[in-house]
Every structure is written in C-alpha cells, then in structure tokens.
Protein backbone atom coordinates (compact mmCIF):
# COMPACT_ATOMS: atom_id res chain seq x y z
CA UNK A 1 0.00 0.00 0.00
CA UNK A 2 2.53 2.81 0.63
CA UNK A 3 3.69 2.30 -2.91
CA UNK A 4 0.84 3.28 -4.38
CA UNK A 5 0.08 5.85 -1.66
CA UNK A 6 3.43 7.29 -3.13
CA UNK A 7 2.54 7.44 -6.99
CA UNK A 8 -0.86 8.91 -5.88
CA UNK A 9 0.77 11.96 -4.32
CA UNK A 10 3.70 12.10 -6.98
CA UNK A 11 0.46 12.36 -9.64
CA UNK A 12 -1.32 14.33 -7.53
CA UNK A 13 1.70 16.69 -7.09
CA UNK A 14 2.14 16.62 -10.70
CA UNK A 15 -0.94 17.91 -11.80
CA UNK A 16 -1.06 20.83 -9.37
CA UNK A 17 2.07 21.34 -10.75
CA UNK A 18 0.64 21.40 -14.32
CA UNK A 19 -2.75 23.00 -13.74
CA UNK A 20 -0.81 25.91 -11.68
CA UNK A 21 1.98 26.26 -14.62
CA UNK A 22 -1.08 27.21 -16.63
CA UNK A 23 -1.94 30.20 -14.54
CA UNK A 24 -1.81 33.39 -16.68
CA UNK A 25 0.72 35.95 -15.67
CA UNK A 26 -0.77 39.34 -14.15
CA UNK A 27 0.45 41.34 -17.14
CA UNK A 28 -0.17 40.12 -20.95
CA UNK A 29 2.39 38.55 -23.22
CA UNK A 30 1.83 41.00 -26.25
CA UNK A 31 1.65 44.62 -25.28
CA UNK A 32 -0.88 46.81 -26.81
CA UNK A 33 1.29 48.74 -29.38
CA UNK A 34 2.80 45.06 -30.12
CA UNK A 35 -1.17 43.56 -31.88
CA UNK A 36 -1.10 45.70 -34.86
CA UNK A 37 1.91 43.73 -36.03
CA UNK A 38 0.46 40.40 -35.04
CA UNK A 39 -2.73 41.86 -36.54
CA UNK A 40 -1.24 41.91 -40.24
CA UNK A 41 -2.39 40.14 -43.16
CA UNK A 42 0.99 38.69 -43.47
CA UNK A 43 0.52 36.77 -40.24
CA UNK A 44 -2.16 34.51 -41.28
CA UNK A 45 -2.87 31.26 -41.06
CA UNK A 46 -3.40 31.03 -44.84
CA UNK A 47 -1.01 30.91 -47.52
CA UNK A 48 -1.64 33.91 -49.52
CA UNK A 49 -3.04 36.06 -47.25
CA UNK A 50 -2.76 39.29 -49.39
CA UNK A 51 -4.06 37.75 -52.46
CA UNK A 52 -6.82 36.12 -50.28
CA UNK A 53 -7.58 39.92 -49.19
CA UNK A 54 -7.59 41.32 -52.06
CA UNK A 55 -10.11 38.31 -53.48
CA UNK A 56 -12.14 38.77 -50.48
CA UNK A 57 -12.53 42.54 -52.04
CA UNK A 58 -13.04 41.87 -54.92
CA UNK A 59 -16.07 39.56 -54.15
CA UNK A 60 -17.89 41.87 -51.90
CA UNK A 61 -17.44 43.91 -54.68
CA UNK A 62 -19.07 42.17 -56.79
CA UNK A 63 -21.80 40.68 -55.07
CA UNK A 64 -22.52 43.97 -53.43
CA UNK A 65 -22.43 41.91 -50.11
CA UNK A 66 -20.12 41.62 -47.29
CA UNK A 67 -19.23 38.12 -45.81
CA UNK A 68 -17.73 37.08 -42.73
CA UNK A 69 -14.02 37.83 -43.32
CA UNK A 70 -13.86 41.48 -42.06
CA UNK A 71 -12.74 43.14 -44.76
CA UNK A 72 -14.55 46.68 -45.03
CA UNK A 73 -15.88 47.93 -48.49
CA UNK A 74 -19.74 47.98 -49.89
CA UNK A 75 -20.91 47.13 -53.09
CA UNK A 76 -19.59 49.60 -55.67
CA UNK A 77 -16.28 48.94 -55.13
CA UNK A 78 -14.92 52.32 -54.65
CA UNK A 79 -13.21 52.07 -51.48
C-alpha cells in the first residue's frame, strides 16, 4: 500500500504542478502597441493572405455583399 500511496501523491503533485503552470501571468504577453503587427495580413494562417484579401474585395465587390471575413468595403467597389 505505501507504494501506491506514493505514486498517488507524486500524480497528484504533478498535476497541481501542471494545472498551476497554466496560470496566466498578471500582465499580458503582447503589449498593446505590439497587436497591430500580429494583426497583419501577413501573419495569417493562410497561404496567400494578401491575395486572399484582395479576393475577399473583390467579391464583396461584386456581389454587393459583405461576408464574414472582415474586410470593409460595400458594393460599388470604390473604397
């Protein structure tokens, strides 16, 4: 018994040890005059991002609607 007495406490240490590693720190990672570089096109998860943009456009031009990609514009196209 005091063998598994000890790998309960060594788990149980181990995941207090994990879930308080998670803990956020009191101040954030990325300041605020640090997002508008994380908020560029450029740092997509996509490929192309800047031809994907400029497709997006060119669609809500067209269609005179907007989607769900947040690109700004209305339906004339004249930006």
């Amino acid at each position: 018994m005091p063998a598994r007495a000890l790998i309960r406490s060594t788990c149980t240490a181990l995941a207090l040890a994990a879930a308080l590693s998670a803990c956020a720190p009191l101040e954030p990672w990325v300041k605020p005059y640090e997002r508008e570089n994380l908020a560029d096109p450029i740092m997509a998860f996509d490929r192309y991002p800047v031809s994907t943009a400029y497709l997006d456009h060119v669609y809500e031009a067209r269609e005179g609607a907007r989607g769900a990609t947040g690109n700004a514009g209305g339906g004339c196209g004249c930006n």
